[in-house]
PDB file of N, CA and C in Angstrom:
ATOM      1  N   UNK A   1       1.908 202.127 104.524  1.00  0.00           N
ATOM      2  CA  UNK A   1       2.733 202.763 103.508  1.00  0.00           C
ATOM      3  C   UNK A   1       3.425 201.683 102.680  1.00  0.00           C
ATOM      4  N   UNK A   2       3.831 202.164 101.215  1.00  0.00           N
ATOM      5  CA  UNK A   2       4.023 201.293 100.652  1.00  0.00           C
ATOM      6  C   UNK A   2       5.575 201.111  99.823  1.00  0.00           C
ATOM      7  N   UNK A   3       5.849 202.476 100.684  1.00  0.00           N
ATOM      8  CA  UNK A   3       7.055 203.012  99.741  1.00  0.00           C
ATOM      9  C   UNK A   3       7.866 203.656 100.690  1.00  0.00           C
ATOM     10  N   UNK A   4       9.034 203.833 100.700  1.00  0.00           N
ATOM     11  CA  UNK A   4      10.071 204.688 101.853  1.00  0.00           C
ATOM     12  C   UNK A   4      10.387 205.327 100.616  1.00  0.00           C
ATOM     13  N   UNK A   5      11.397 206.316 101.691  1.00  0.00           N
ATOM     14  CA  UNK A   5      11.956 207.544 101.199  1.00  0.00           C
ATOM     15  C   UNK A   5      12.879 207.167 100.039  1.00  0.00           C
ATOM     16  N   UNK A   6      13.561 206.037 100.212  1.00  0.00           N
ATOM     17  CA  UNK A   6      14.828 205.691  99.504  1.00  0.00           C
ATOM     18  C   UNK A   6      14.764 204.874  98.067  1.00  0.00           C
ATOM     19  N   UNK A   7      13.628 204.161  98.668  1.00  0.00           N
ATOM     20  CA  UNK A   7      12.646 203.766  96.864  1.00  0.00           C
ATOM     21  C   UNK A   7      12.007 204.599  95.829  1.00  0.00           C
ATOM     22  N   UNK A   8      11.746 206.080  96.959  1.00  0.00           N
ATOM     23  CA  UNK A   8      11.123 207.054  95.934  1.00  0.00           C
ATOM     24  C   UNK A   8      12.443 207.448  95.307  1.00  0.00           C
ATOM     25  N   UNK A   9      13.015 208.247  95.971  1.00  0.00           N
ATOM     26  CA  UNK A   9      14.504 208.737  95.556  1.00  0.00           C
ATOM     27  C   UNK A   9      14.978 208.497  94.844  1.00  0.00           C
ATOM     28  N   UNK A  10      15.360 206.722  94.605  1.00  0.00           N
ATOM     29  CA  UNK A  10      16.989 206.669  94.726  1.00  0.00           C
ATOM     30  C   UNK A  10      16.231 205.375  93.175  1.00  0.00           C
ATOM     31  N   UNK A  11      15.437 204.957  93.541  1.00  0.00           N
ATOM     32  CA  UNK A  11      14.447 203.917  92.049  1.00  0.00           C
ATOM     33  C   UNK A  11      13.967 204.608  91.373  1.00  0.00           C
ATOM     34  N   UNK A  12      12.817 205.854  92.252  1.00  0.00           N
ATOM     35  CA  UNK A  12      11.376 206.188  90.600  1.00  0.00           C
ATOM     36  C   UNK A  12      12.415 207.104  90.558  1.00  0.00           C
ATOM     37  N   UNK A  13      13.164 207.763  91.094  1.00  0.00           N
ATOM     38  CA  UNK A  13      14.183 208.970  90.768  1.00  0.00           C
ATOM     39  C   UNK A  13      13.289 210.306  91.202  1.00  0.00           C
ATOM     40  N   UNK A  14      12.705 209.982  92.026  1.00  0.00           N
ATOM     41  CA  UNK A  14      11.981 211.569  92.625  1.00  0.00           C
ATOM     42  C   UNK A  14      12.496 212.708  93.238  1.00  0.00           C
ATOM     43  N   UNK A  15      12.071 213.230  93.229  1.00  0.00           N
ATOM     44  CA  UNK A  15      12.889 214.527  93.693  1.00  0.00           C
ATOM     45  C   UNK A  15      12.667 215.419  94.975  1.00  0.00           C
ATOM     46  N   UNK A  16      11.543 215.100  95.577  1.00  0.00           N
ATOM     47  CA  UNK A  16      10.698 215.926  97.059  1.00  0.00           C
ATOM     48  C   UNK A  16      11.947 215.470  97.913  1.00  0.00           C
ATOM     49  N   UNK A  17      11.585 216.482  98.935  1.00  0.00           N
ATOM     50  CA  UNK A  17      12.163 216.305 100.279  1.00  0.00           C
ATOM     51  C   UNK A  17      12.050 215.278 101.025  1.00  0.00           C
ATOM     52  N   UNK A  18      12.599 214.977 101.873  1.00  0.00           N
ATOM     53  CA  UNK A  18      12.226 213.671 102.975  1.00  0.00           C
ATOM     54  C   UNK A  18      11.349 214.428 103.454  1.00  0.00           C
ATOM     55  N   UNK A  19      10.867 215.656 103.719  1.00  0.00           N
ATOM     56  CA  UNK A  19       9.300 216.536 104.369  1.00  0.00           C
ATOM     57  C   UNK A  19       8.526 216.380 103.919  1.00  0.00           C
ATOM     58  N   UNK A  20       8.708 216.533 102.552  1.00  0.00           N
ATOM     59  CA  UNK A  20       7.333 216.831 101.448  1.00  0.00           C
ATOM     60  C   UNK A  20       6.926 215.620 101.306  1.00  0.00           C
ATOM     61  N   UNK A  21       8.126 214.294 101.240  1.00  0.00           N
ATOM     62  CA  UNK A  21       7.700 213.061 100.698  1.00  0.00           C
ATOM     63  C   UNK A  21       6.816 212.285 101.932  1.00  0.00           C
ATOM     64  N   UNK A  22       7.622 212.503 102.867  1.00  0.00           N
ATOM     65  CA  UNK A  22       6.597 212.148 104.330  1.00  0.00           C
ATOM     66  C   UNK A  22       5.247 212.355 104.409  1.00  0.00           C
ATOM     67  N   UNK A  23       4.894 213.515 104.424  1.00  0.00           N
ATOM     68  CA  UNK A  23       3.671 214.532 104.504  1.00  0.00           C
ATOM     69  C   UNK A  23       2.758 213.909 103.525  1.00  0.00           C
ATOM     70  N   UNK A  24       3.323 213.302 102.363  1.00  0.00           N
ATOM     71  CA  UNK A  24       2.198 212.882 101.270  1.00  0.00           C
ATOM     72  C   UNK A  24       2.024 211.090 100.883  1.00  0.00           C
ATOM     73  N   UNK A  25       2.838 210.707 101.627  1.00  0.00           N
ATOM     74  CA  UNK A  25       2.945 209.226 101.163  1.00  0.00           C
ATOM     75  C   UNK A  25       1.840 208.695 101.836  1.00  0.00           C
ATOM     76  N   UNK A  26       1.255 208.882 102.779  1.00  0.00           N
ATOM     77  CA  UNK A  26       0.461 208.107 103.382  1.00  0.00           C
ATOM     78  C   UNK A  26      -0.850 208.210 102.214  1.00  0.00           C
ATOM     79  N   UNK A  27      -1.355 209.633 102.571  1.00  0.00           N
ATOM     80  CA  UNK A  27      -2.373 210.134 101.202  1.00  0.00           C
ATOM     81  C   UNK A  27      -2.439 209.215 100.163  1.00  0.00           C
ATOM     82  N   UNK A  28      -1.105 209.091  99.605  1.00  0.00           N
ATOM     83  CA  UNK A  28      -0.734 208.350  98.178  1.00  0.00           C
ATOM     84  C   UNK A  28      -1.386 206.991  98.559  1.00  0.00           C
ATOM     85  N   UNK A  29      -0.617 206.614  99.625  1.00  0.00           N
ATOM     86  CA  UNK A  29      -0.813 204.720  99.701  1.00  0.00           C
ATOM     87  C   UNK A  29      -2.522 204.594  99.708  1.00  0.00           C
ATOM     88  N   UNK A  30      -3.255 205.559 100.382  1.00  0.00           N
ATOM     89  CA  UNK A  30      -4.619 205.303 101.357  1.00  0.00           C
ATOM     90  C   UNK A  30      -5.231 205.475  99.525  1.00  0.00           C
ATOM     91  N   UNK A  31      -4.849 206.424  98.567  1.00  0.00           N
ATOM     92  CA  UNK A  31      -5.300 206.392  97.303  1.00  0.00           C
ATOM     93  C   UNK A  31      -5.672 204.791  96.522  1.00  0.00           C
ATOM     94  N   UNK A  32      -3.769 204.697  96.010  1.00  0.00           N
ATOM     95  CA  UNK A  32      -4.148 203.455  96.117  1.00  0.00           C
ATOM     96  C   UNK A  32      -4.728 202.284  96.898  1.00  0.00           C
ATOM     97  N   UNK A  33      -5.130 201.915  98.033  1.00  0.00           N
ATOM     98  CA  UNK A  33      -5.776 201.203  98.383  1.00  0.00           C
ATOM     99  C   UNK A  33      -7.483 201.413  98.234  1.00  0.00           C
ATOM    100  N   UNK A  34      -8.181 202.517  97.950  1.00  0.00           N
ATOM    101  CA  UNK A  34      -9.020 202.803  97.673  1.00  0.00           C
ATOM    102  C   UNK A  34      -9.409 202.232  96.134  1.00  0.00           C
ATOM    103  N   UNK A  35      -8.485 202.640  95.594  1.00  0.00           N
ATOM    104  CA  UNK A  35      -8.642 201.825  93.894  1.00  0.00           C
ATOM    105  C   UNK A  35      -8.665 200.080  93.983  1.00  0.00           C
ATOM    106  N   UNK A  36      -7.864 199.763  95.022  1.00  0.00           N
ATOM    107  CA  UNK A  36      -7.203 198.279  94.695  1.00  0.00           C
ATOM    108  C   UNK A  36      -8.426 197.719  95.628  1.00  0.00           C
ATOM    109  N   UNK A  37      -9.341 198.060  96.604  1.00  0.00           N
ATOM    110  CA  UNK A  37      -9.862 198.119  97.228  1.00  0.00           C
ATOM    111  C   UNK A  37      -9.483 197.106  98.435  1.00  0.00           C
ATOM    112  N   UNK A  38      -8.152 197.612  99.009  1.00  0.00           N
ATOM    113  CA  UNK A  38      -7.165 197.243 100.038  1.00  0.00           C
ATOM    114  C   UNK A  38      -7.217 195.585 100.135  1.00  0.00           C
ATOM    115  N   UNK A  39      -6.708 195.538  98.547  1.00  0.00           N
ATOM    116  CA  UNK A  39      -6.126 193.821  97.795  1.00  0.00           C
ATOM    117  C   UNK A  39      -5.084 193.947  98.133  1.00  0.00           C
ATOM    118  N   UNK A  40      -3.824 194.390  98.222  1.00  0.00           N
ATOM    119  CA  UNK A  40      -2.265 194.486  98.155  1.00  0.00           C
ATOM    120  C   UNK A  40      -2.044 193.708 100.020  1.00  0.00           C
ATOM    121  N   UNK A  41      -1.820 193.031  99.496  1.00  0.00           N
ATOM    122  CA  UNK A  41      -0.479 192.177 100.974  1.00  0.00           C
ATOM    123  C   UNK A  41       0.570 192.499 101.040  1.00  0.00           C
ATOM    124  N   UNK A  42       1.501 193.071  99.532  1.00  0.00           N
ATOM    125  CA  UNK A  42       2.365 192.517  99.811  1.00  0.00           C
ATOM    126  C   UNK A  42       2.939 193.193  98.122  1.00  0.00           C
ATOM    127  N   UNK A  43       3.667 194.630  98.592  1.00  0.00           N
ATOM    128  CA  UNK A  43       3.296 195.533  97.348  1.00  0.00           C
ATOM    129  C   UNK A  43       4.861 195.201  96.552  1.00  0.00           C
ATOM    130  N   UNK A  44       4.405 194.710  95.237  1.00  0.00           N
ATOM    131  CA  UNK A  44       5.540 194.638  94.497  1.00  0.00           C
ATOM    132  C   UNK A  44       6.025 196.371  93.783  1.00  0.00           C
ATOM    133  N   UNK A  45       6.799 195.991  93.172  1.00  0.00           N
ATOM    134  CA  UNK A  45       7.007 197.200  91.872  1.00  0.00           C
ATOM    135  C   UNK A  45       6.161 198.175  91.588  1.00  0.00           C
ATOM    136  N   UNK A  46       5.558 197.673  90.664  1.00  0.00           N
ATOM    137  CA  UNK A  46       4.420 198.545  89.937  1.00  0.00           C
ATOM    138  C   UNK A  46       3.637 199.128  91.413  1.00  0.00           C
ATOM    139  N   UNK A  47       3.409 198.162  92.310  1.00  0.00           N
ATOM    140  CA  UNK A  47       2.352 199.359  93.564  1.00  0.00           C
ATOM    141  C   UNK A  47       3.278 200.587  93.674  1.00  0.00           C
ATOM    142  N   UNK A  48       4.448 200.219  93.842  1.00  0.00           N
ATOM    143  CA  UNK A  48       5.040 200.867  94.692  1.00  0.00           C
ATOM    144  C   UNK A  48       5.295 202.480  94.089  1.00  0.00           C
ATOM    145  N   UNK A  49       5.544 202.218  92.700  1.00  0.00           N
ATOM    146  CA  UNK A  49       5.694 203.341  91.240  1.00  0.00           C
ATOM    147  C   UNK A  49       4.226 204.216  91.294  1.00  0.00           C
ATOM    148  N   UNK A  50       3.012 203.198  91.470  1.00  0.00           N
ATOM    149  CA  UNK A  50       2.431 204.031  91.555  1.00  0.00           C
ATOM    150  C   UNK A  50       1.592 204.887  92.811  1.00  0.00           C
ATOM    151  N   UNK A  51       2.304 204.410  93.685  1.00  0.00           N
ATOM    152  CA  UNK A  51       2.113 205.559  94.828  1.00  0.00           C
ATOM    153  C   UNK A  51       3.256 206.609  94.689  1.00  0.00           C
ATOM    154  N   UNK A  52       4.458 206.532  94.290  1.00  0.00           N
ATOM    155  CA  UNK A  52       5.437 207.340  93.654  1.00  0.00           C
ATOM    156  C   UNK A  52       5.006 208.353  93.333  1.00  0.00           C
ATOM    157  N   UNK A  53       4.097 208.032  91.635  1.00  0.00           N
ATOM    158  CA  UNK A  53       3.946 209.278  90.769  1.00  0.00           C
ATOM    159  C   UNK A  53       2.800 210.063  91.488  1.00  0.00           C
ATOM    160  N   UNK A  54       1.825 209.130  92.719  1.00  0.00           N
ATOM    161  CA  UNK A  54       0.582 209.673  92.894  1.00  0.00           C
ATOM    162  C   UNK A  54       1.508 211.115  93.553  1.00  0.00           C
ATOM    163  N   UNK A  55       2.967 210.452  95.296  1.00  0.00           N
ATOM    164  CA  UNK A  55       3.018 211.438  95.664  1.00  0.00           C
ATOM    165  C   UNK A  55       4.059 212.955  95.071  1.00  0.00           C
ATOM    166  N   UNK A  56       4.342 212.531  93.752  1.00  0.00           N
ATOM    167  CA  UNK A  56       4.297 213.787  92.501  1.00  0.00           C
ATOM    168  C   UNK A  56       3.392 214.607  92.216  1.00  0.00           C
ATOM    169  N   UNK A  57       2.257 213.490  92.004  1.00  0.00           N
ATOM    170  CA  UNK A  57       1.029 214.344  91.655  1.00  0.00           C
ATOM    171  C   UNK A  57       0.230 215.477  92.516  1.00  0.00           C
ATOM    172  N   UNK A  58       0.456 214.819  93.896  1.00  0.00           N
ATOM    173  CA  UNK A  58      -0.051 215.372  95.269  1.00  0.00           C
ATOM    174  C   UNK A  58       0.470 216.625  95.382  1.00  0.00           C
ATOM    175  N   UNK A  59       2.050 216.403  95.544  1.00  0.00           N
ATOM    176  CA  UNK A  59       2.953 217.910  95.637  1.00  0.00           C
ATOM    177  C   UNK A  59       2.436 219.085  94.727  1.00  0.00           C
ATOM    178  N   UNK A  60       2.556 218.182  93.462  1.00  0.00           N
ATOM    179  CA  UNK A  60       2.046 218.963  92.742  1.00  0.00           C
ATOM    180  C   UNK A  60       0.733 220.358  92.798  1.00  0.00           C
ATOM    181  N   UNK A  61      -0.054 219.299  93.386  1.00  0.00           N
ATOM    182  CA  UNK A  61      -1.629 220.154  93.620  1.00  0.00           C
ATOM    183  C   UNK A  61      -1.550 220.592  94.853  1.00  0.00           C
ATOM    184  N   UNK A  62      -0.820 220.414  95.970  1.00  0.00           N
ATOM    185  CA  UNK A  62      -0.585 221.289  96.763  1.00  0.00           C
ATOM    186  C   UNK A  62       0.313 222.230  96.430  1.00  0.00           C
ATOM    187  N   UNK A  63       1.064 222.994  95.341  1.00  0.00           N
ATOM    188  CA  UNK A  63       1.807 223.841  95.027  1.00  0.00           C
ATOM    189  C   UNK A  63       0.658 224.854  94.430  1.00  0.00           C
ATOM    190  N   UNK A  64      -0.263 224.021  93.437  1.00  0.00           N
ATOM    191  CA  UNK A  64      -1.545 224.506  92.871  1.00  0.00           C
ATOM    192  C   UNK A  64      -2.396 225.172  94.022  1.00  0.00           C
ATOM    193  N   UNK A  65      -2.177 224.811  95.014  1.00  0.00           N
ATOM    194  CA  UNK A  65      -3.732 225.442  95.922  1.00  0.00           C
ATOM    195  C   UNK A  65      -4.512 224.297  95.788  1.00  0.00           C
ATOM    196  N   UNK A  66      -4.031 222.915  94.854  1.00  0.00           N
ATOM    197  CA  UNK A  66      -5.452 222.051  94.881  1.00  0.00           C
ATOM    198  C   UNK A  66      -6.216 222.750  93.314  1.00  0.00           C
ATOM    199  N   UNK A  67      -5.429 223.110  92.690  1.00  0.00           N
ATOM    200  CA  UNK A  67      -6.169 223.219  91.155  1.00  0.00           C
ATOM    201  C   UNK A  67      -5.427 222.441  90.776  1.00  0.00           C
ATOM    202  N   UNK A  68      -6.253 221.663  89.317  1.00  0.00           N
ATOM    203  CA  UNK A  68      -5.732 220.909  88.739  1.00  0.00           C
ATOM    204  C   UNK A  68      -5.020 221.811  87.430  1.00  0.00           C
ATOM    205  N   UNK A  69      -4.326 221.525  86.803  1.00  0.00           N
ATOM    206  CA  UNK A  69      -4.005 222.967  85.490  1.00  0.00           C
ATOM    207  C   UNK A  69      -4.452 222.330  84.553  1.00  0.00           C
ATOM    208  N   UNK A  70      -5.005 222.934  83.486  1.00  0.00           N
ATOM    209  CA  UNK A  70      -5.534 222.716  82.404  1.00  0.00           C
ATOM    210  C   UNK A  70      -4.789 222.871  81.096  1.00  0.00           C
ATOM    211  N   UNK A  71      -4.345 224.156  81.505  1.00  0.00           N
ATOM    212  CA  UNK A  71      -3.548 224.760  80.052  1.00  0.00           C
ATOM    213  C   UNK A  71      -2.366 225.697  80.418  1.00  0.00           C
ATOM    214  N   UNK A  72      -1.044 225.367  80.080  1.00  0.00           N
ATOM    215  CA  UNK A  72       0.263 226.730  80.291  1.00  0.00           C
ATOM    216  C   UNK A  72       0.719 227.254  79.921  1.00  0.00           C
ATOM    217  N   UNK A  73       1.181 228.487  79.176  1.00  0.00           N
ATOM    218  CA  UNK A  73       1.730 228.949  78.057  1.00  0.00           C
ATOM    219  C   UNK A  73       2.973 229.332  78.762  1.00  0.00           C
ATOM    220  N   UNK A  74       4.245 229.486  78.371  1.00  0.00           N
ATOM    221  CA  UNK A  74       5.885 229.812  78.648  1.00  0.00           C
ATOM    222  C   UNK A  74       5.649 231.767  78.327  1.00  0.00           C
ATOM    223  N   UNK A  75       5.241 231.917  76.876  1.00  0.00           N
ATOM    224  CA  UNK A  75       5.254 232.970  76.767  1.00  0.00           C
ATOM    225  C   UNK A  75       4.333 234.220  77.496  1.00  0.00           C
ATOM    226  N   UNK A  76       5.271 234.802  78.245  1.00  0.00           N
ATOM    227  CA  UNK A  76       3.996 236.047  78.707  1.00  0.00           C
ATOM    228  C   UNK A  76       3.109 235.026  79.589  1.00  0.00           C
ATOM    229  N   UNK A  77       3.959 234.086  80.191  1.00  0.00           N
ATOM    230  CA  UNK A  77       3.333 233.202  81.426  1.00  0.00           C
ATOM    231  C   UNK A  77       1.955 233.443  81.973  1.00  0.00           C
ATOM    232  N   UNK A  78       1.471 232.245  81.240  1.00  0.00           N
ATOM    233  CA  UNK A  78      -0.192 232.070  81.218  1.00  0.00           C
ATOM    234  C   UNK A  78      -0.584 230.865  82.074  1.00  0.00           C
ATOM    235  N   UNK A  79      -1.945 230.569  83.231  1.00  0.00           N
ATOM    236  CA  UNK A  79      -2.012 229.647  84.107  1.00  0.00           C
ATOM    237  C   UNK A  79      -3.531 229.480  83.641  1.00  0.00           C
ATOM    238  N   UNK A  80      -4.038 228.281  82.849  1.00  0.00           N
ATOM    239  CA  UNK A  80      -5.474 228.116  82.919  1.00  0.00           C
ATOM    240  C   UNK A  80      -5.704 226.629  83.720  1.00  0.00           C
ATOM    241  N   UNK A  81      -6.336 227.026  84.621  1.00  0.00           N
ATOM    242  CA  UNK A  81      -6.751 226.296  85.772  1.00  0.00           C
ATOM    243  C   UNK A  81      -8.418 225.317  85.284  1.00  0.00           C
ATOM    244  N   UNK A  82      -8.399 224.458  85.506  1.00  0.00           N
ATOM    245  CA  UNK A  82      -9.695 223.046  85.128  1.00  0.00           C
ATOM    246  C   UNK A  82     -10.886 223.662  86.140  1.00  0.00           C
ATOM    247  N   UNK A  83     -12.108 224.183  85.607  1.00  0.00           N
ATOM    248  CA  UNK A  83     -12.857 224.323  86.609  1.00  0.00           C
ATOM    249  C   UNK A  83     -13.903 222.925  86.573  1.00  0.00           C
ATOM    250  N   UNK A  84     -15.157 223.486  87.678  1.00  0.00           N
ATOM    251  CA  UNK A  84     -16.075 222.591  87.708  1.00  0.00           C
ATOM    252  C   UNK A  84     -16.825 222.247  86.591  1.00  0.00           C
ATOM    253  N   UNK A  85     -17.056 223.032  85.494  1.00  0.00           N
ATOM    254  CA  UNK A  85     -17.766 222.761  84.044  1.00  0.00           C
ATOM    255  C   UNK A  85     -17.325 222.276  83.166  1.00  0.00           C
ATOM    256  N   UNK A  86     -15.912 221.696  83.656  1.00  0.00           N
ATOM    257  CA  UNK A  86     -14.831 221.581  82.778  1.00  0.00           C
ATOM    258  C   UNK A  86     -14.589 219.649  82.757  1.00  0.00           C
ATOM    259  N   UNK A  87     -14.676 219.463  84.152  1.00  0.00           N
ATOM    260  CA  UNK A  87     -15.180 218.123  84.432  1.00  0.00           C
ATOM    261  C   UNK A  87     -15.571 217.957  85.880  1.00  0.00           C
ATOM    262  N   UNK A  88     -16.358 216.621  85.729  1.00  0.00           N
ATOM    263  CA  UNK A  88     -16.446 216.200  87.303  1.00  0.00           C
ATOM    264  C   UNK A  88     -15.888 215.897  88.346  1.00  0.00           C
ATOM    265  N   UNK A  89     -14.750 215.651  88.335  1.00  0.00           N
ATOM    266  CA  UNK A  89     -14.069 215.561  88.984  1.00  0.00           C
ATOM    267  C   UNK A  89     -12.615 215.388  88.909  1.00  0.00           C
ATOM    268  N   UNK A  90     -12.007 216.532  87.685  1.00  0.00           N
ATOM    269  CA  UNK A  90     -10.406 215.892  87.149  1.00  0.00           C
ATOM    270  C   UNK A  90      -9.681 215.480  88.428  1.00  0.00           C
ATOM    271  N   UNK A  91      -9.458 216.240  89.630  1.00  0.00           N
ATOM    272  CA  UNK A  91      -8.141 215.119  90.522  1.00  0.00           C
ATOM    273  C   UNK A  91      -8.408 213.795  91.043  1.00  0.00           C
ATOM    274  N   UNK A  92      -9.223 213.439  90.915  1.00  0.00           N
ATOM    275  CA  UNK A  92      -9.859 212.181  91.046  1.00  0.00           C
ATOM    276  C   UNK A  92     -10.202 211.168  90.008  1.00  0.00           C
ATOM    277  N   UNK A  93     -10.253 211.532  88.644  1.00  0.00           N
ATOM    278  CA  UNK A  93      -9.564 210.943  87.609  1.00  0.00           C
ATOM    279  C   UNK A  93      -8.292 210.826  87.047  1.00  0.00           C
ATOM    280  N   UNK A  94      -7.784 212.165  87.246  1.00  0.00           N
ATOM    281  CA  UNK A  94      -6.656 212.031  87.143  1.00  0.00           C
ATOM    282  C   UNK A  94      -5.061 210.144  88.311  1.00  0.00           C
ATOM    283  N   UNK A  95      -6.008 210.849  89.571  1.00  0.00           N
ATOM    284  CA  UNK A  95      -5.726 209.677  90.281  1.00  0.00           C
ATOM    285  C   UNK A  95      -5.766 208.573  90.435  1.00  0.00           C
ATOM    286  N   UNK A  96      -7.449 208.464  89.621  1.00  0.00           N
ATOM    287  CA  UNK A  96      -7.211 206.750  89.063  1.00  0.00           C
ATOM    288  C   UNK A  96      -6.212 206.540  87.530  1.00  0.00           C
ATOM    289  N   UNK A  97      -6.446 207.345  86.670  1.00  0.00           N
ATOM    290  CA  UNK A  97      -4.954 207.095  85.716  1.00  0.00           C
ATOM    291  C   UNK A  97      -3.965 206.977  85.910  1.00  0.00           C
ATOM    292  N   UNK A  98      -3.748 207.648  87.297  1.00  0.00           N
ATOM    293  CA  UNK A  98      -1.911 207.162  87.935  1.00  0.00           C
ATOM    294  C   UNK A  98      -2.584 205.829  88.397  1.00  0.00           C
ATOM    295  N   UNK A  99      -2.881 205.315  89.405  1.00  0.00           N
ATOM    296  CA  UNK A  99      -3.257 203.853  89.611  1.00  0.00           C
ATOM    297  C   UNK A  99      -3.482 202.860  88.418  1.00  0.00           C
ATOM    298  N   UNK A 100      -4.208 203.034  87.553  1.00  0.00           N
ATOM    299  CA  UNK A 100      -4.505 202.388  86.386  1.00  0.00           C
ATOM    300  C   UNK A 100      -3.047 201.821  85.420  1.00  0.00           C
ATOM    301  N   UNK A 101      -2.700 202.733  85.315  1.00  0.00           N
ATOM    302  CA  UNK A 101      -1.207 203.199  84.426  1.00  0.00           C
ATOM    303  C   UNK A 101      -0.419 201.888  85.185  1.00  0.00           C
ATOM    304  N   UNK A 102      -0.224 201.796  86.345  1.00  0.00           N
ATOM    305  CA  UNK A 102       0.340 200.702  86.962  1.00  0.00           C
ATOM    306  C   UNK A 102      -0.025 199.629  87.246  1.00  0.00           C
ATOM    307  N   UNK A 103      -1.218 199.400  87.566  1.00  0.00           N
ATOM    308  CA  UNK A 103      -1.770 198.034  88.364  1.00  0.00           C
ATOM    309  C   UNK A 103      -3.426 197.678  87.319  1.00  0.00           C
ATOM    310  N   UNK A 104      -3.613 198.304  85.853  1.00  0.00           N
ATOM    311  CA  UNK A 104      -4.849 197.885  85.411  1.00  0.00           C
ATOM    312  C   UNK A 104      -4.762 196.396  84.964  1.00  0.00           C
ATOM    313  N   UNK A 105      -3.555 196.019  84.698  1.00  0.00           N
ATOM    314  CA  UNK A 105      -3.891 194.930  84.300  1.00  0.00           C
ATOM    315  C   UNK A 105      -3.372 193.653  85.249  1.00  0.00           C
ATOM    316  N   UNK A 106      -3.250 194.007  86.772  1.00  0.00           N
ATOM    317  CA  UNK A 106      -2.912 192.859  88.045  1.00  0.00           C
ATOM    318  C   UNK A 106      -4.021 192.312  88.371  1.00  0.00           C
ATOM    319  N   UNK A 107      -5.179 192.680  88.262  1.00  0.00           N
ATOM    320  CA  UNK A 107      -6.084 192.130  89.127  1.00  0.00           C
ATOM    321  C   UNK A 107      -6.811 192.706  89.978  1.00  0.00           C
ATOM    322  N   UNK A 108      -5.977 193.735  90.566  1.00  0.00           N
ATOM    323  CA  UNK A 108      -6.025 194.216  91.828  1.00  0.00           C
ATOM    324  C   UNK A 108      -7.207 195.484  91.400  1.00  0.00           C
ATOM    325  N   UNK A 109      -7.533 195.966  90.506  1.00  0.00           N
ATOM    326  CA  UNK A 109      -8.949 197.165  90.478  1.00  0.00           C
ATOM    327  C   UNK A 109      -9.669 196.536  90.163  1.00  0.00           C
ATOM    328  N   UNK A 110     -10.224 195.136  90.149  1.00  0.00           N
ATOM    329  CA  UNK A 110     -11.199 194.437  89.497  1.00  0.00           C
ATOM    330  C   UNK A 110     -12.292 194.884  90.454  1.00  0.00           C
ATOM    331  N   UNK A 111     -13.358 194.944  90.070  1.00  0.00           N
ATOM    332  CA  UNK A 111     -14.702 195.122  90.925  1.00  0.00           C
ATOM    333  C   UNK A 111     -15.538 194.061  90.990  1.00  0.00           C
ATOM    334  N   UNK A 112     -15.192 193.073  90.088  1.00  0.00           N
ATOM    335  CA  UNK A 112     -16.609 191.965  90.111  1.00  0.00           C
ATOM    336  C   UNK A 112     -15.814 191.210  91.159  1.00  0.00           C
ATOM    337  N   UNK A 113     -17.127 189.804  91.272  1.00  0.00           N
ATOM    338  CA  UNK A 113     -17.131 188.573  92.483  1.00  0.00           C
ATOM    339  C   UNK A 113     -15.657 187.938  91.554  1.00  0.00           C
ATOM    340  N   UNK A 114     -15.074 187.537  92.595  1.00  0.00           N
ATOM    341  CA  UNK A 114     -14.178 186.477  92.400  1.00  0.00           C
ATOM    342  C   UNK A 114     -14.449 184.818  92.912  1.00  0.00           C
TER     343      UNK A 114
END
């Protein structure tokens, strides 16, 4: 893990429970390390922000059922949900744009030989 309760909280300014935030941080970190392809020793800032927003994002789609939303209207409360024709895989792009957003330009998602 890359982040405690009190860095989410009290730094990115998050808002989950110490339950909810528990329950999803690991998820988050194992995300990012999948992108970074478990480069991080030794997680500054930016890692840390973006396992943050991932475990936002997470809550999020577990509130969804695991849909991603597509489209919302306020009025006469409307829910259009992202299907499969819609893309290949939005929570999983979506997830590398939270990773990206933070760490594209460290080094750390590079794929070629070093």
């Amino acid at each position: 893990m890359y982040v405690d309760y009190e860095f989410y909280q009290n730094t990115y300014g998050g808002t989950l429970t110490a339950d909810i935030f528990a329950s999803l941080v690991v998820s988050a970190s194992s995300i990012v390390d999948y992108y970074t392809f478990n480069r991080i020793k030794e997680p500054d800032t930016k890692v840390k922000y973006a396992v943050c927003e991932l475990i936002d994002y997470l809550a999020e789609l577990k509130a969804t059922g695991g849909k991603e939303v597509a489209s919302e209207t306020v009025g006469t409360h409307s829910i259009t949900y992202v299907t499969a024709k819609d893309s290949r895989d939005p929570i999983k792009a979506k997830q590398r744009s939270i990773v990206a957003k933070y760490l594209a330009h460290t080094g750390l998602m590079y794929r070629g030989v070093k």
